[in-house]
N, C-alpha and C. Protein backbone atom coordinates (compact mmCIF):
# COMPACT_ATOMS: atom_id res chain seq x y z
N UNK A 1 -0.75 -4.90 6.67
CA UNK A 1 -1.89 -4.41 5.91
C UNK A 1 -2.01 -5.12 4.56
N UNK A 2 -0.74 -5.29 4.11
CA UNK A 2 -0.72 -5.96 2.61
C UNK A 2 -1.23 -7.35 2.60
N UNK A 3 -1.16 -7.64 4.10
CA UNK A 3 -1.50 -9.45 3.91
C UNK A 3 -3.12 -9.57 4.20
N UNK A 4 -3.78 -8.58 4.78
CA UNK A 4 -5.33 -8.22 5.15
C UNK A 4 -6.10 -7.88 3.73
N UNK A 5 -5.03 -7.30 3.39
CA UNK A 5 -6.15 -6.65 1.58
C UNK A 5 -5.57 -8.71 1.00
N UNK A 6 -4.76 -8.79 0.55
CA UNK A 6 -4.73 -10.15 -0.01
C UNK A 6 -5.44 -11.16 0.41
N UNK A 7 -5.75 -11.41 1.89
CA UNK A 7 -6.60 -12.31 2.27
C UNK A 7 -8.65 -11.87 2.13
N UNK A 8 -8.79 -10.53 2.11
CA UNK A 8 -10.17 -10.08 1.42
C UNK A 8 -10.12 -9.93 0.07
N UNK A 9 -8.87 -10.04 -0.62
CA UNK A 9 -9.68 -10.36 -2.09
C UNK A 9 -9.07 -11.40 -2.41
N UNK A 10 -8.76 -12.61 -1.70
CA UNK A 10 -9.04 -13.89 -1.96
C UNK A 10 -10.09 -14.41 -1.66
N UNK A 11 -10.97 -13.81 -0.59
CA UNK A 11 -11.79 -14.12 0.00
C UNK A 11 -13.07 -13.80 -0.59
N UNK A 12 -13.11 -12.29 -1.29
CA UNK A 12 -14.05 -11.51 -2.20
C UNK A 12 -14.06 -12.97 -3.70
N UNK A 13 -13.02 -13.01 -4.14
CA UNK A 13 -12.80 -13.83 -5.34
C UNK A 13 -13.40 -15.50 -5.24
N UNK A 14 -12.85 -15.94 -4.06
CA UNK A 14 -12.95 -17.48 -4.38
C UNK A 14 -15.03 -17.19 -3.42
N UNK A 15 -15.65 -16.33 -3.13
CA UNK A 15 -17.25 -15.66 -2.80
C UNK A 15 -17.72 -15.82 -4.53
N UNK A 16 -17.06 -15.22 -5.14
CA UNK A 16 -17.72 -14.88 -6.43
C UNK A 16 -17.71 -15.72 -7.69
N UNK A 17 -16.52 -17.01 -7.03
CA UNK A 17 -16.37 -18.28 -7.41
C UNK A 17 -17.71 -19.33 -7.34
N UNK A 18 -18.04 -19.46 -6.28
CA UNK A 18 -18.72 -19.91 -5.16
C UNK A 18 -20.33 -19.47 -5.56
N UNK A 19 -20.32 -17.96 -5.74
CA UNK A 19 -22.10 -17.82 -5.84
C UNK A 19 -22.17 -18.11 -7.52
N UNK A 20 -21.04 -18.06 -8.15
CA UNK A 20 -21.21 -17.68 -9.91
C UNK A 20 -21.16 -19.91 -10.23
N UNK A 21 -21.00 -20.36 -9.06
CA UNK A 21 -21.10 -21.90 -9.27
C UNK A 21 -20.35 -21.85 -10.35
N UNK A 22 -18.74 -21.50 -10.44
CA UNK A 22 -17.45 -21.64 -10.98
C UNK A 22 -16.89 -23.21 -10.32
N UNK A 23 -16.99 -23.18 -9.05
CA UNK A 23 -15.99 -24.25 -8.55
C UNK A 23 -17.17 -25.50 -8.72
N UNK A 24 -17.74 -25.89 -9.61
CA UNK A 24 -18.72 -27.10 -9.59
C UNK A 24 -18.01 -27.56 -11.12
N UNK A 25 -17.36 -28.65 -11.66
CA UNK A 25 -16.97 -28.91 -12.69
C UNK A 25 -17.56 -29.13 -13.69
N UNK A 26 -19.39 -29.83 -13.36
CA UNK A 26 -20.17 -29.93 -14.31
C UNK A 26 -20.49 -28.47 -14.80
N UNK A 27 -20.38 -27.48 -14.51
CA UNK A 27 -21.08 -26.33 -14.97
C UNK A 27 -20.07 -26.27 -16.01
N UNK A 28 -18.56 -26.05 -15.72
CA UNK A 28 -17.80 -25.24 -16.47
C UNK A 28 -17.68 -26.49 -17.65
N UNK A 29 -17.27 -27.92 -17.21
CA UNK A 29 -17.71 -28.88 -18.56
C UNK A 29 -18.92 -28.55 -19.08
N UNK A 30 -20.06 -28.16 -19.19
CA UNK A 30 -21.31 -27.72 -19.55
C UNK A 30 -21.49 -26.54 -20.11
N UNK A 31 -20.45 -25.49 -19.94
CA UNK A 31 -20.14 -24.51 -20.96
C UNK A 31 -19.23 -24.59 -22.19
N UNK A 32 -18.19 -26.08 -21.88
CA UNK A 32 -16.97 -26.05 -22.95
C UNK A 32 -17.80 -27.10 -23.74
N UNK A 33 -19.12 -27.44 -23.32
CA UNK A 33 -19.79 -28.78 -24.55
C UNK A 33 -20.62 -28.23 -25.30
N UNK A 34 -19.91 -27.19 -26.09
CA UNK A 34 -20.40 -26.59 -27.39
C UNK A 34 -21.99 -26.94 -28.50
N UNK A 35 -21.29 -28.59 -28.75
CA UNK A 35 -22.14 -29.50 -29.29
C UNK A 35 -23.15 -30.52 -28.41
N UNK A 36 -23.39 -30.30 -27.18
CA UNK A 36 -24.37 -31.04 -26.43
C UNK A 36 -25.06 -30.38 -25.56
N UNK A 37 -25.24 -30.11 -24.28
CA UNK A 37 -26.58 -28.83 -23.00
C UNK A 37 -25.28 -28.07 -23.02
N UNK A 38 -25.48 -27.25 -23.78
CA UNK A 38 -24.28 -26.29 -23.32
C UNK A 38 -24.92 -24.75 -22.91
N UNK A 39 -24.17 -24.63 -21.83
CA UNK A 39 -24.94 -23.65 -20.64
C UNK A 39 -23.88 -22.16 -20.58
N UNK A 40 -24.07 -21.53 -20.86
CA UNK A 40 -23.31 -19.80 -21.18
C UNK A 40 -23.23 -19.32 -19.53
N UNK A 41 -23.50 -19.80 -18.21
CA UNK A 41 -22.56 -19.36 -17.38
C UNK A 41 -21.02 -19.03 -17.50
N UNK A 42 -20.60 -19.76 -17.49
CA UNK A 42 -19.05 -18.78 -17.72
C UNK A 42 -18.83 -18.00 -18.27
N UNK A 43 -19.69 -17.83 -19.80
CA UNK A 43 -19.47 -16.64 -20.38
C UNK A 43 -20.05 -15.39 -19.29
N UNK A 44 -20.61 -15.38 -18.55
CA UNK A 44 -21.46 -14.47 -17.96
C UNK A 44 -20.36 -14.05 -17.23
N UNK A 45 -19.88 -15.18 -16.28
CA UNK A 45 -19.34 -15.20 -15.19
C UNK A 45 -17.94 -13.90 -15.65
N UNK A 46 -17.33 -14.20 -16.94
CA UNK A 46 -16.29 -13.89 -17.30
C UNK A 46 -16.38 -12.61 -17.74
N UNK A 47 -17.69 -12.15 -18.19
CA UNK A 47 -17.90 -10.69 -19.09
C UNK A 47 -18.00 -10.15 -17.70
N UNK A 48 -18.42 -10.68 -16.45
CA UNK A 48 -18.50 -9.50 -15.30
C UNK A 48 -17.21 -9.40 -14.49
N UNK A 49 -16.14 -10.01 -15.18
CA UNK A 49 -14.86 -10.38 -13.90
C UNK A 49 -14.11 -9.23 -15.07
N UNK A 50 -14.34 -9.23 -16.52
CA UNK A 50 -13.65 -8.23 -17.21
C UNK A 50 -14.15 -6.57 -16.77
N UNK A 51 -15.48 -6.81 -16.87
CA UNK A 51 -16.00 -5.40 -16.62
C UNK A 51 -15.70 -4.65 -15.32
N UNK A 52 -15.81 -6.11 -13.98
CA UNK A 52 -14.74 -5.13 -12.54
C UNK A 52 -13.66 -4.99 -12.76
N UNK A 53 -12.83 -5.19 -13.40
CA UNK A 53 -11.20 -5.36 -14.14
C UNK A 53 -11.02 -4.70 -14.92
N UNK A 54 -11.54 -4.20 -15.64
CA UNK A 54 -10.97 -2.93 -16.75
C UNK A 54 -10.87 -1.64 -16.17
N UNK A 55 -11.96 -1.27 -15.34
CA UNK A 55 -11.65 0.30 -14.66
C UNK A 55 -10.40 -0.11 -13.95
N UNK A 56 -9.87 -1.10 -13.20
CA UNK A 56 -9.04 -0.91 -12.35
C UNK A 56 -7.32 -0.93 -13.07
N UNK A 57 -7.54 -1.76 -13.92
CA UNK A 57 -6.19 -1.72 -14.98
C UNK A 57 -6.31 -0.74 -15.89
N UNK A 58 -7.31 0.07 -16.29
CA UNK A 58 -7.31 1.67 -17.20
C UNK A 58 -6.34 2.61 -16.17
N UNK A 59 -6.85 2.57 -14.93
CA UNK A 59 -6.83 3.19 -13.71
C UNK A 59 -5.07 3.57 -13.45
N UNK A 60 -4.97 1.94 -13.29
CA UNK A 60 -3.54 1.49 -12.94
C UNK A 60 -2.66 1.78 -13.84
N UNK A 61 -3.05 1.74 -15.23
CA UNK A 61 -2.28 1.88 -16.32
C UNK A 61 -1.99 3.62 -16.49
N UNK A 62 -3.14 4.37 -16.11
CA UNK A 62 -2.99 5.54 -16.10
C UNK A 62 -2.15 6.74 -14.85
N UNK A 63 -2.37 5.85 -13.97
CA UNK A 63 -1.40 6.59 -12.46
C UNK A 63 0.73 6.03 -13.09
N UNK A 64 0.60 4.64 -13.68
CA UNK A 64 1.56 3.83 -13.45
C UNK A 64 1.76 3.15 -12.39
N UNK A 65 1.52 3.17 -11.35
CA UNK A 65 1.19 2.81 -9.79
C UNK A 65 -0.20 2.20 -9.31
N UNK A 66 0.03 1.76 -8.43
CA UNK A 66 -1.37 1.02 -7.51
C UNK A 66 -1.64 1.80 -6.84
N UNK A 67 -2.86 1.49 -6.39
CA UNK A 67 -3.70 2.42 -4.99
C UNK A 67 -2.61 2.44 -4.44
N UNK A 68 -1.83 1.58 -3.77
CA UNK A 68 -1.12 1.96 -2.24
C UNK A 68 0.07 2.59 -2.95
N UNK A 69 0.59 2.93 -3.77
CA UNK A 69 1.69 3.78 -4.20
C UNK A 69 2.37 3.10 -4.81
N UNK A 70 2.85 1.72 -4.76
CA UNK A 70 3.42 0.96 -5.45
C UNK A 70 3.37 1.11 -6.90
N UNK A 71 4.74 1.14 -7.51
CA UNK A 71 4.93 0.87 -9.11
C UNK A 71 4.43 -0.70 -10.12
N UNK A 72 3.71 -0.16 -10.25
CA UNK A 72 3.46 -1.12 -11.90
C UNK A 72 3.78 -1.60 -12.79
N UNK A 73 4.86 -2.28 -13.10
CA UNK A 73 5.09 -2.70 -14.70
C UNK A 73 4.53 -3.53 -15.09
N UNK A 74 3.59 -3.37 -16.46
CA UNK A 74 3.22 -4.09 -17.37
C UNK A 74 4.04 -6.00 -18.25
N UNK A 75 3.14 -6.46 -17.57
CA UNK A 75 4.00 -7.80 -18.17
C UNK A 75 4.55 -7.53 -19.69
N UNK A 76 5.31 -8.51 -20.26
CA UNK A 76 5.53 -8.31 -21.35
C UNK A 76 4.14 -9.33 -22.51
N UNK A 77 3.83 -8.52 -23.41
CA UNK A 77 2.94 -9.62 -24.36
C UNK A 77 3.48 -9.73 -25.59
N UNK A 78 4.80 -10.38 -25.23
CA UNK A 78 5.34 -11.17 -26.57
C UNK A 78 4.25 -12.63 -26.33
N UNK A 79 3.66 -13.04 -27.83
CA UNK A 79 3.35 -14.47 -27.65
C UNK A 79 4.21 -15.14 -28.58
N UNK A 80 4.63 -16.19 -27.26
CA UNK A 80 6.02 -17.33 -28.04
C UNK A 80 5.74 -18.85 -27.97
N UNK A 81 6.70 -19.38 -27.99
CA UNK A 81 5.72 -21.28 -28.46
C UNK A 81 5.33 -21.16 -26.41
N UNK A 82 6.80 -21.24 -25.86
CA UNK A 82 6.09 -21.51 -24.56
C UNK A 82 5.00 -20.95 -23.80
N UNK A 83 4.46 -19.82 -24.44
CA UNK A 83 3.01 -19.41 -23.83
C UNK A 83 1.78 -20.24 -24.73
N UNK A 84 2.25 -20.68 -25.99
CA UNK A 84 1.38 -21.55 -26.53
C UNK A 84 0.80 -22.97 -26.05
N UNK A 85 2.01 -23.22 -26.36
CA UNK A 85 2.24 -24.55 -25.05
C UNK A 85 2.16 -24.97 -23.77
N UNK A 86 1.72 -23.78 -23.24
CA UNK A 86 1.52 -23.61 -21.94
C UNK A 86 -0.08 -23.82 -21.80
N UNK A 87 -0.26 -22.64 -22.25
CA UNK A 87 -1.64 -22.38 -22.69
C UNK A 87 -2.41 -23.72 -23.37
N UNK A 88 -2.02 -24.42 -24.01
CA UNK A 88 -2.90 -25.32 -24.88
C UNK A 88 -3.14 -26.72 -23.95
N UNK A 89 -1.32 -26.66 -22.79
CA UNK A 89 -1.76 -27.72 -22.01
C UNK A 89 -2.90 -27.51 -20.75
N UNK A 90 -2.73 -26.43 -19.82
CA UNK A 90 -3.84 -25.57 -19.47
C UNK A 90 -4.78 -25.93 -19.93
N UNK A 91 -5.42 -25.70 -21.38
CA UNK A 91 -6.61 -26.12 -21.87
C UNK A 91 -7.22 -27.13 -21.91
N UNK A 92 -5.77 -27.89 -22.61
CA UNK A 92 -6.43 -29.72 -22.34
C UNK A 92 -7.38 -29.91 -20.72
N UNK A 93 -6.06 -29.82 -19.74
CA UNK A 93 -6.28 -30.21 -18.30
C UNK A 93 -7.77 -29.82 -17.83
N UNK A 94 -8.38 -28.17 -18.34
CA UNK A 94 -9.33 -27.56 -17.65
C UNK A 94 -10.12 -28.60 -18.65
N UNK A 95 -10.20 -28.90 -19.91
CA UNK A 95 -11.29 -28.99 -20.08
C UNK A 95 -11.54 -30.79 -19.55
N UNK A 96 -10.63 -31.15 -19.43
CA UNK A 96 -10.98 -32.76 -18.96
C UNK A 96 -11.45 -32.43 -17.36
N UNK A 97 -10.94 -32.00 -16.61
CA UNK A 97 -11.32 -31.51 -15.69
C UNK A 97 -12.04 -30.47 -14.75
N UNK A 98 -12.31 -29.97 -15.86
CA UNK A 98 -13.31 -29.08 -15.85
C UNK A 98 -13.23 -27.75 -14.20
N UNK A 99 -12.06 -28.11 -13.92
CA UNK A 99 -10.91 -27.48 -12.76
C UNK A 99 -10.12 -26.30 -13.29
N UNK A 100 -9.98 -25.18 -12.75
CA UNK A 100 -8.81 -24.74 -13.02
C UNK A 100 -8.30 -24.00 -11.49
N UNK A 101 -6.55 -23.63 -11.54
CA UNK A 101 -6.53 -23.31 -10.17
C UNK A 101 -7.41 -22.37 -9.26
N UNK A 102 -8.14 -21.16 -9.60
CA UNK A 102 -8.96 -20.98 -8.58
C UNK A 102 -10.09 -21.53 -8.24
N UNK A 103 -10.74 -21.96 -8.74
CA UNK A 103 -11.45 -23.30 -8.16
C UNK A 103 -11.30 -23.95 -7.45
N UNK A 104 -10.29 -24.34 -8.12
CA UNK A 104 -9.44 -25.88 -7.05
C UNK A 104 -8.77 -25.77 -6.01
N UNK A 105 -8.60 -24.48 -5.61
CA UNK A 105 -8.16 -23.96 -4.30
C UNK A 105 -9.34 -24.18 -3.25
N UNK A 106 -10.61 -23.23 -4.21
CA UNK A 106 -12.16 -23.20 -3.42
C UNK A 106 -12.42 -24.43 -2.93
N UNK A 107 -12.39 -24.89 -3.76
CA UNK A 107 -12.82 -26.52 -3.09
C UNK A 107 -12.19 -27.42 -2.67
N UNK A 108 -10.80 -26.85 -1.79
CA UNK A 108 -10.08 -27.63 -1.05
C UNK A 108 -10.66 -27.44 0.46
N UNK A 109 -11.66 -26.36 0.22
CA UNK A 109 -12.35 -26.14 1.72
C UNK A 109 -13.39 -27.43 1.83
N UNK A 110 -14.54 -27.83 0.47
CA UNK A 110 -15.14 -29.03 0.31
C UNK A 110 -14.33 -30.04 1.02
N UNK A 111 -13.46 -30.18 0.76
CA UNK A 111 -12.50 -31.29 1.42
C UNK A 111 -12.91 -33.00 0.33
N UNK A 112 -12.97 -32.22 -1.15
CA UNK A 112 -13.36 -33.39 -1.69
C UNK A 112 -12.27 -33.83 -2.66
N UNK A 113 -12.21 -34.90 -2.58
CA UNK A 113 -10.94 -36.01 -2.64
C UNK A 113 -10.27 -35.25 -4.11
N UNK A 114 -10.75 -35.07 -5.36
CA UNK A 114 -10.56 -34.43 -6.70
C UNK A 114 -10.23 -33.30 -6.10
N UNK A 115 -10.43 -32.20 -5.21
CA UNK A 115 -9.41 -31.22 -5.26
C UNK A 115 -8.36 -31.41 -4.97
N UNK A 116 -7.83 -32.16 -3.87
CA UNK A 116 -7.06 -32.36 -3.20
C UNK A 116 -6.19 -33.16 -4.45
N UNK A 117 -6.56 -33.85 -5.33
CA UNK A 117 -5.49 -34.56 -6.61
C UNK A 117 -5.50 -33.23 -7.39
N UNK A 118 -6.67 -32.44 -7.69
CA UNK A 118 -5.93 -31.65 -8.38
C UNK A 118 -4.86 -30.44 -8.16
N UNK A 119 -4.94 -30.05 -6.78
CA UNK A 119 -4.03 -29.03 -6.41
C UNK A 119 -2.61 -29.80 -6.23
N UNK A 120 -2.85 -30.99 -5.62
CA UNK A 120 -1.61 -32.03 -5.98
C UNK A 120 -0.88 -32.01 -6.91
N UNK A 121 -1.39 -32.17 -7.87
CA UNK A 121 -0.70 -32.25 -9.25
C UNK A 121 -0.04 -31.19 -9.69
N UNK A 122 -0.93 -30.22 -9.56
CA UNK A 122 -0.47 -28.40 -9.97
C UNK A 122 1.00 -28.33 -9.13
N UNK A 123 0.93 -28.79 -7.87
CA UNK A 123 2.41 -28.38 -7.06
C UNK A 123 3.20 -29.48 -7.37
N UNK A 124 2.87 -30.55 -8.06
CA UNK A 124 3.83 -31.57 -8.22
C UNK A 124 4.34 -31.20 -9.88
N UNK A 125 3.51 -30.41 -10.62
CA UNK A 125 4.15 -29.81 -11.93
C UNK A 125 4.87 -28.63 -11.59
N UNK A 126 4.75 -27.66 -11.09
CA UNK A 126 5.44 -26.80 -10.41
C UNK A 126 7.02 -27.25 -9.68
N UNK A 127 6.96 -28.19 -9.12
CA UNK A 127 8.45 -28.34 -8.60
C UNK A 127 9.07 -29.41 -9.71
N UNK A 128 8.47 -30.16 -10.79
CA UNK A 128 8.78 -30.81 -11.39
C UNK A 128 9.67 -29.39 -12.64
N UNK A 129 8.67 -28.46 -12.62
CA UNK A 129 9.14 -27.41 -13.48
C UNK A 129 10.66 -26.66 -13.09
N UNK A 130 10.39 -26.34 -11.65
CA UNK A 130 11.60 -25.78 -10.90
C UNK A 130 12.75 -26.57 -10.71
N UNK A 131 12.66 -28.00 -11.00
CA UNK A 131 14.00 -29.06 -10.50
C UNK A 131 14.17 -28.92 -12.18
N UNK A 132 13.64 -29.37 -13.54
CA UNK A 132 13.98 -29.28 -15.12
C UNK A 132 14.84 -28.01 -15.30
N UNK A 133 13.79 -27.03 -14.53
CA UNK A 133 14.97 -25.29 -15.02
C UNK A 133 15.76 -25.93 -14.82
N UNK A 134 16.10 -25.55 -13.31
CA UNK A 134 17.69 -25.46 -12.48
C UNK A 134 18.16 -26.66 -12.90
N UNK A 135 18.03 -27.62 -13.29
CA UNK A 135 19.16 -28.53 -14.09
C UNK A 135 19.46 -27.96 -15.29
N UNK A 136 18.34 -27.97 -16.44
CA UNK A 136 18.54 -26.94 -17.51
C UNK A 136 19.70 -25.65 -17.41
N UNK A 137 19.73 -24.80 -16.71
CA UNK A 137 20.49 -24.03 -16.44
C UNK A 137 21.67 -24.33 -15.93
N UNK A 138 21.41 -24.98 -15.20
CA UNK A 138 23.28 -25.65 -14.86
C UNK A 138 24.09 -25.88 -15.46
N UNK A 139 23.03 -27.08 -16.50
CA UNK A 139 23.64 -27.68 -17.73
C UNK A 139 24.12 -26.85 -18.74
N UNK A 140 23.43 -25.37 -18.96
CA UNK A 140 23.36 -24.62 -20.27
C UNK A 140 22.67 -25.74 -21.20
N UNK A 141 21.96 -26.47 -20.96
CA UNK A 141 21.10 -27.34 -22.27
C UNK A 141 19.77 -26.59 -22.39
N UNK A 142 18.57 -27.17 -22.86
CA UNK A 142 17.21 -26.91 -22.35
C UNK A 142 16.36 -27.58 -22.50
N UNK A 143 15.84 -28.24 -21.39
CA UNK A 143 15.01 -29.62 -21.81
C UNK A 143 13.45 -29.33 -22.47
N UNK A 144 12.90 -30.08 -22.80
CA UNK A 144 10.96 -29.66 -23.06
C UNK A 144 10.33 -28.91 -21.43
N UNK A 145 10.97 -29.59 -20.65
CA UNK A 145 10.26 -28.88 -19.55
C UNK A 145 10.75 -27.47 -18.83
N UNK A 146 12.05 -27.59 -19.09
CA UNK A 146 12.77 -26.47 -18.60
C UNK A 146 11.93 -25.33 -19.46
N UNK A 147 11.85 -25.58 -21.14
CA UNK A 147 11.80 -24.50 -22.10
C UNK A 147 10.39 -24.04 -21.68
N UNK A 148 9.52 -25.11 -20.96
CA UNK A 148 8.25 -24.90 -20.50
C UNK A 148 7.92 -23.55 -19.88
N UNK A 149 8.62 -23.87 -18.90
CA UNK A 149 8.85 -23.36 -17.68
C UNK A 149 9.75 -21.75 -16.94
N UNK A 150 10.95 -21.77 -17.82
CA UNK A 150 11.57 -21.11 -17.65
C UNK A 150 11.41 -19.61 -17.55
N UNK A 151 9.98 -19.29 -19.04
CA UNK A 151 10.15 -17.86 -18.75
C UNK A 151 9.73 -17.56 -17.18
N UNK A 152 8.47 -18.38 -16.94
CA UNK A 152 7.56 -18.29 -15.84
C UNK A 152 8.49 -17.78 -14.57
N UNK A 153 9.21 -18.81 -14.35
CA UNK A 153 10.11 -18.92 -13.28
C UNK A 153 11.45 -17.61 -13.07
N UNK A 154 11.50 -17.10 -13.97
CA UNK A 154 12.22 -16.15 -13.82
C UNK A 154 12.06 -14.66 -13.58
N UNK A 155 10.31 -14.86 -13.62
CA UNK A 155 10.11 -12.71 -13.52
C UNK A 155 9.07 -13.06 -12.31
């Protein structure tokens, strides 16, 4: 059952991707070009993904639990350099590419050559992240990428 609800709201999500013309790169470059046709879809897109999202995390926050009974814990929101740094490289990437991962999932169905490098890359930083930890840790040192990486990889 758990894998039927996950595959309809991937399916609901990367729909609302798709009609909100999220997964088209010129749009979302066309909202981050402040100073040139800059087009307020995303803002739209984003004030309606908060507004289905807040009843359900008020909701969640208030039972402690999920619909199906399952317990909840709240991530932690310490902000530290590596969520900065995380975050700022994130930013660079989306905005040159005007990609970010759910998108770039969507349009691995396109079958067009730029998704396929960009989801590439995402899993080739990902295991690049997971081989830096686990050396990092072995070592007891901590490299730039390990320190990247590490909280991520551990919760």
């Amino acid at each position: 059952m758990s894998a039927l609800l996950g595959l309809l709201s991937g399916l609901l999500f990367g729909a609302g991707l798709l009609l909100s013309g999220m997964t088209n790169p010129a749009n979302v470059l066309a909202f981050l070009d402040i100073a040139g046709h800059w087009q307020p879809a995303l803002a739209f897109t984003m004030a309606a993904a908060v507004a289905v999202a807040a009843p359900a995390y008020a909701l969640i926050r208030l039972r402690g639990r999920a619909l199906r009974g399952q317990p909840v814990a709240a991530p932690p929101t310490r902000i530290d350099a590596p969520l900065l740094l995380g975050s700022g490289i994130f930013g660079v990437g989306w905005g040159l590419s005007g990609v970010c991962p759910g998108p770039g999932i969507v349009l691995l169905a396109s079958g067009a050559p730029q998704a396929f490098a960009f989801v590439g890359a995402v899993v080739i930083g990902t295991i690049i992240g997971n081989i830096t930890t686990r050396h990092a840790d072995s070592a007891g040192t901590l490299s730039a990428p390990a320190y990247l990486f590490r909280r991520k990889l551990r919760k």
